[in-house]
Protein backbone atom coordinates (compact mmCIF):
# COMPACT_ATOMS: atom_id res chain seq x y z
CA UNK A 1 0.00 0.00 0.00
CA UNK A 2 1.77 3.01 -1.33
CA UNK A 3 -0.01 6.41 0.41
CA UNK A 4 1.05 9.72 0.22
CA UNK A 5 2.43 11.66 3.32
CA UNK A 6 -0.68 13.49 3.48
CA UNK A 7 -2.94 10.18 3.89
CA UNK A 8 -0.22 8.87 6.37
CA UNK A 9 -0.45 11.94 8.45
CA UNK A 10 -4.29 11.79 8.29
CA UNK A 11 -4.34 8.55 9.31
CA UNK A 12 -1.42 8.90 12.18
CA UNK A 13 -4.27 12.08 13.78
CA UNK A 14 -6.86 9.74 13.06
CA UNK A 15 -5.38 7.51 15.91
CA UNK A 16 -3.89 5.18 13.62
CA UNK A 17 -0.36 5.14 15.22
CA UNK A 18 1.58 2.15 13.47
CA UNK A 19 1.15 4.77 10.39
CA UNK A 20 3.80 6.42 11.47
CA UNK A 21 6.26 3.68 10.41
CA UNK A 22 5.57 4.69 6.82
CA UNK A 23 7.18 7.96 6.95
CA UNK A 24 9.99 6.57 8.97
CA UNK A 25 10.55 3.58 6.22
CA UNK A 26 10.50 6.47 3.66
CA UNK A 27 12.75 9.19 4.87
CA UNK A 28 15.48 7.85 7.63
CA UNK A 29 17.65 7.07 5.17
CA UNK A 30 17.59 10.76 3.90
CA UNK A 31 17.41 12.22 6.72
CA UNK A 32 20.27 10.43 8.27
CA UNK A 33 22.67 11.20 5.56
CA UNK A 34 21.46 14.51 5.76
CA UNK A 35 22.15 14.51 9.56
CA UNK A 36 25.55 12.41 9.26
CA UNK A 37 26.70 14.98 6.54
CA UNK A 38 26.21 17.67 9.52
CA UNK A 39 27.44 16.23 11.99
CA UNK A 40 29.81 13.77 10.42
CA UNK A 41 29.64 11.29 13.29
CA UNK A 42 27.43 8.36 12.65
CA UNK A 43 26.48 7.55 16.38
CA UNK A 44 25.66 11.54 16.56
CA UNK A 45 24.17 11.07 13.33
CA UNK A 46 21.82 8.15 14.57
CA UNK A 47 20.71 9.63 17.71
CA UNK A 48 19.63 12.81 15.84
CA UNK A 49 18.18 11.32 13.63
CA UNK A 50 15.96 9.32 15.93
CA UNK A 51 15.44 12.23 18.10
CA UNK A 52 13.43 13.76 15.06
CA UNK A 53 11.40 11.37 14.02
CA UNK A 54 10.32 11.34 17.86
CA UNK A 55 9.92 14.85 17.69
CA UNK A 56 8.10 14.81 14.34
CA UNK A 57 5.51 12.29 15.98
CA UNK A 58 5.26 14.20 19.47
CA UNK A 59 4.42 17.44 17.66
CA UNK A 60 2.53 16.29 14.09
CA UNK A 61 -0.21 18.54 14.91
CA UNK A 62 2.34 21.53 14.28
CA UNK A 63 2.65 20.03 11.49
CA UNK A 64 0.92 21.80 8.30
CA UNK A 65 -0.50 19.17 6.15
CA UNK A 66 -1.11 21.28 3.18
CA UNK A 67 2.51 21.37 2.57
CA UNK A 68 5.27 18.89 1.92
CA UNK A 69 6.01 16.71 4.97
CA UNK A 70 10.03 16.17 4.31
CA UNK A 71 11.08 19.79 4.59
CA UNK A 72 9.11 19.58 7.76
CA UNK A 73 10.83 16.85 9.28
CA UNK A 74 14.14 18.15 7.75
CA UNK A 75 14.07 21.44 9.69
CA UNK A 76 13.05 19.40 12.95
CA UNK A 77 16.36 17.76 12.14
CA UNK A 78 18.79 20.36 11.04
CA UNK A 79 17.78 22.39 14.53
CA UNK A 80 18.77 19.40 16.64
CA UNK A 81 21.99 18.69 14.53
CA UNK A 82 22.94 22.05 14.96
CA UNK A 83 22.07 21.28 18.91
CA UNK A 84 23.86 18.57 18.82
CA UNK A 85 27.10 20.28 17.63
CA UNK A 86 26.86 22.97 20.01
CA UNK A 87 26.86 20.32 23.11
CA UNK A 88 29.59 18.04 21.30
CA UNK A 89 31.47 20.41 20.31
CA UNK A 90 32.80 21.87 16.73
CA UNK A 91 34.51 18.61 15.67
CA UNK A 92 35.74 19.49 12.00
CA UNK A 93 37.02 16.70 9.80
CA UNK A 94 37.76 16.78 6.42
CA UNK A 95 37.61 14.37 4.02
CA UNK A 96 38.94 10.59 4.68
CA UNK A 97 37.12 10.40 7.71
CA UNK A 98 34.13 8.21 9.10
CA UNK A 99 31.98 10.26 7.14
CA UNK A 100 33.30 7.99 3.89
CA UNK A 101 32.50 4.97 6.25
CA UNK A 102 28.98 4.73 6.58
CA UNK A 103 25.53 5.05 5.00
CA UNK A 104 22.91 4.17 7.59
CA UNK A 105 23.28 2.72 11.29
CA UNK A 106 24.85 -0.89 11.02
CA UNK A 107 25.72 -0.09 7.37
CA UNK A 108 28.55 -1.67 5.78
CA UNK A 109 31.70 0.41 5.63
CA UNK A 110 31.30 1.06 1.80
CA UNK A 111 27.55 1.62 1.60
CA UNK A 112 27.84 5.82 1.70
CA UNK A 113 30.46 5.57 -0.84
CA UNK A 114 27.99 3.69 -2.78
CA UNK A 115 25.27 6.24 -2.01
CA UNK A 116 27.28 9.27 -2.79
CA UNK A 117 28.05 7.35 -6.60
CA UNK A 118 24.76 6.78 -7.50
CA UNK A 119 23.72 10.58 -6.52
CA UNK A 120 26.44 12.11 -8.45
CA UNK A 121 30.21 11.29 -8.70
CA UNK A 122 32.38 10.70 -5.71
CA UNK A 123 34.58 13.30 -5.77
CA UNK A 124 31.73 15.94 -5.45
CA UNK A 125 30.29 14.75 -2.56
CA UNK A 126 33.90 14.61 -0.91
CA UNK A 127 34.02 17.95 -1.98
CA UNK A 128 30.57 18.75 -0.32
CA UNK A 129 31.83 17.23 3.10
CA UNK A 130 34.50 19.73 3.11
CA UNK A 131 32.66 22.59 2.90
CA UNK A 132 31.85 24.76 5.89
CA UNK A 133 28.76 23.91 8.38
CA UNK A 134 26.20 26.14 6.70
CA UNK A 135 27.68 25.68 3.24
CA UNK A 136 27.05 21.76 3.56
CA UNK A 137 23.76 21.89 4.78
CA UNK A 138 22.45 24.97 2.44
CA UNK A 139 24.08 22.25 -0.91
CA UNK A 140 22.12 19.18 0.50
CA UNK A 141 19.17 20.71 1.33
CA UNK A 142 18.88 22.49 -2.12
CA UNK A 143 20.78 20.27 -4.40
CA UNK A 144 20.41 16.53 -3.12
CA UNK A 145 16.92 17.01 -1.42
CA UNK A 146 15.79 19.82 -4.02
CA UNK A 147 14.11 22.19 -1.50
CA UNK A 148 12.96 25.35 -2.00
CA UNK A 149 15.72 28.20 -0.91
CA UNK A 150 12.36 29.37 1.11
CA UNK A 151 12.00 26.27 3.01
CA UNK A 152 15.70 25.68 3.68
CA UNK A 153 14.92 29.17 5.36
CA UNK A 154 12.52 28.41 7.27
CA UNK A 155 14.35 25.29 8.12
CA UNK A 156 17.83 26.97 9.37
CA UNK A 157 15.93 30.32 10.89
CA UNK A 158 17.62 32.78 8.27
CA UNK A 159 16.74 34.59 5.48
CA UNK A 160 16.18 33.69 1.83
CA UNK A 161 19.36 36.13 1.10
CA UNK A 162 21.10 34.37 3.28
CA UNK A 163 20.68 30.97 2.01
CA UNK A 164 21.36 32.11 -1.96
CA UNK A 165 24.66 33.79 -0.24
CA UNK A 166 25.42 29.93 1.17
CA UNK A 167 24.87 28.98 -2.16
CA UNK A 168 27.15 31.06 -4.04
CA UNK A 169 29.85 30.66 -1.85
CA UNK A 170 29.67 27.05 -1.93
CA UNK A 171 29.28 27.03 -5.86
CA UNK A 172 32.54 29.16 -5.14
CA UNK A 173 34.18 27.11 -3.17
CA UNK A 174 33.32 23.52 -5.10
CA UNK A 175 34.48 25.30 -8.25
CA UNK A 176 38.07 25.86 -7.12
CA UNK A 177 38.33 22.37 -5.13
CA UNK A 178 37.30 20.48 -8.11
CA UNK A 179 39.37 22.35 -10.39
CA UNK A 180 42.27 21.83 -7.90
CA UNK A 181 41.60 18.27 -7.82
CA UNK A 182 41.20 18.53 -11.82
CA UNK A 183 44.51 20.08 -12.26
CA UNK A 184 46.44 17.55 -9.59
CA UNK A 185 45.48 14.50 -11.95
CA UNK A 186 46.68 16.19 -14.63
């Protein structure tokens, strides 16, 4: 049975509560690479992950059912990554880390490698990991989950401006990292 997010929602208010399983089998593995791309430790990545989908159920009546129900949930879980790095701290890695080693919890060490390929090449998304906090999360938001700049927005608390500024900058900053990579094979 294949119902939208809209019906599932519906149904979840209507007291059916196993319904909620649906949206959970249809975004965690989104929203946990989103979430693992922020905070770029998979146990952090996990528990922030969970801790949205538990907030997403807790508060579903905030939860406007005349619009799209991921961009919902994703703003419920770029706040608490963005919690979750000011409690654990700034950690920045760059690329070669575990970021390259997982996909989902209990994935096999070359499943997000495998992701990343089939979403565009390799190299980009390394490139993407190395960008700056709000950077990253402006590119996946827009590019891999192809949000509206108004709902990444909404979802980070800033302006439209400053989301297209994000943007730019991380166009920017791909270009010359790519081109530097480019010109090292050379």
């Amino acid at each position: 049975m294949n119902r939208s997010d809209e019906e599932v929602v519906r149904a979840i208010r209507g007291g059916d509560h196993q319904a909620f399983a649906e949206l959970v089998h249809a975004y965690q593995r989104r929203l946990f690479g989103l979430v693992l791309m922020m905070v770029r430790e998979p146990a952090g990545a996990e528990e922030v992950t969970q801790d949205a989908f538990v907030r997403a159920y807790t508060h579903l009546d905030a939860y406007d059912g005349s619009r799209p129900f991921y961009p919902w949930l994703a703003s419920i879980a770029v706040r608490l990554a963005q919690n979750w790095l000011r409690q654990h701290g700034r950690t920045v890695r760059r690329e070669g880390t575990a970021l390259e080693n997982a996909a989902e919890p209990g994935a096999r060490p070359v499943a997000l490698a495998m992701l990343i390929a089939d979403e565009r090449s390799h190299g980009l998304w390394k490139a993407v990991a190395a960008l700056p906090s709000g950077e990253r999360t402006a590119v996946l938001l827009y590019y891999r989950d192809q949000l509206p700049v108004r709902d990444i927005a909404r979802a980070l608390g800033v302006t439209t401006g400053t989301i297209k500024t994000l943007l730019f900058r991380a166009r920017r900053h791909l270009r010359e990292r790519l081109q530097s990579i480019e010109e090292i094979s050379r």
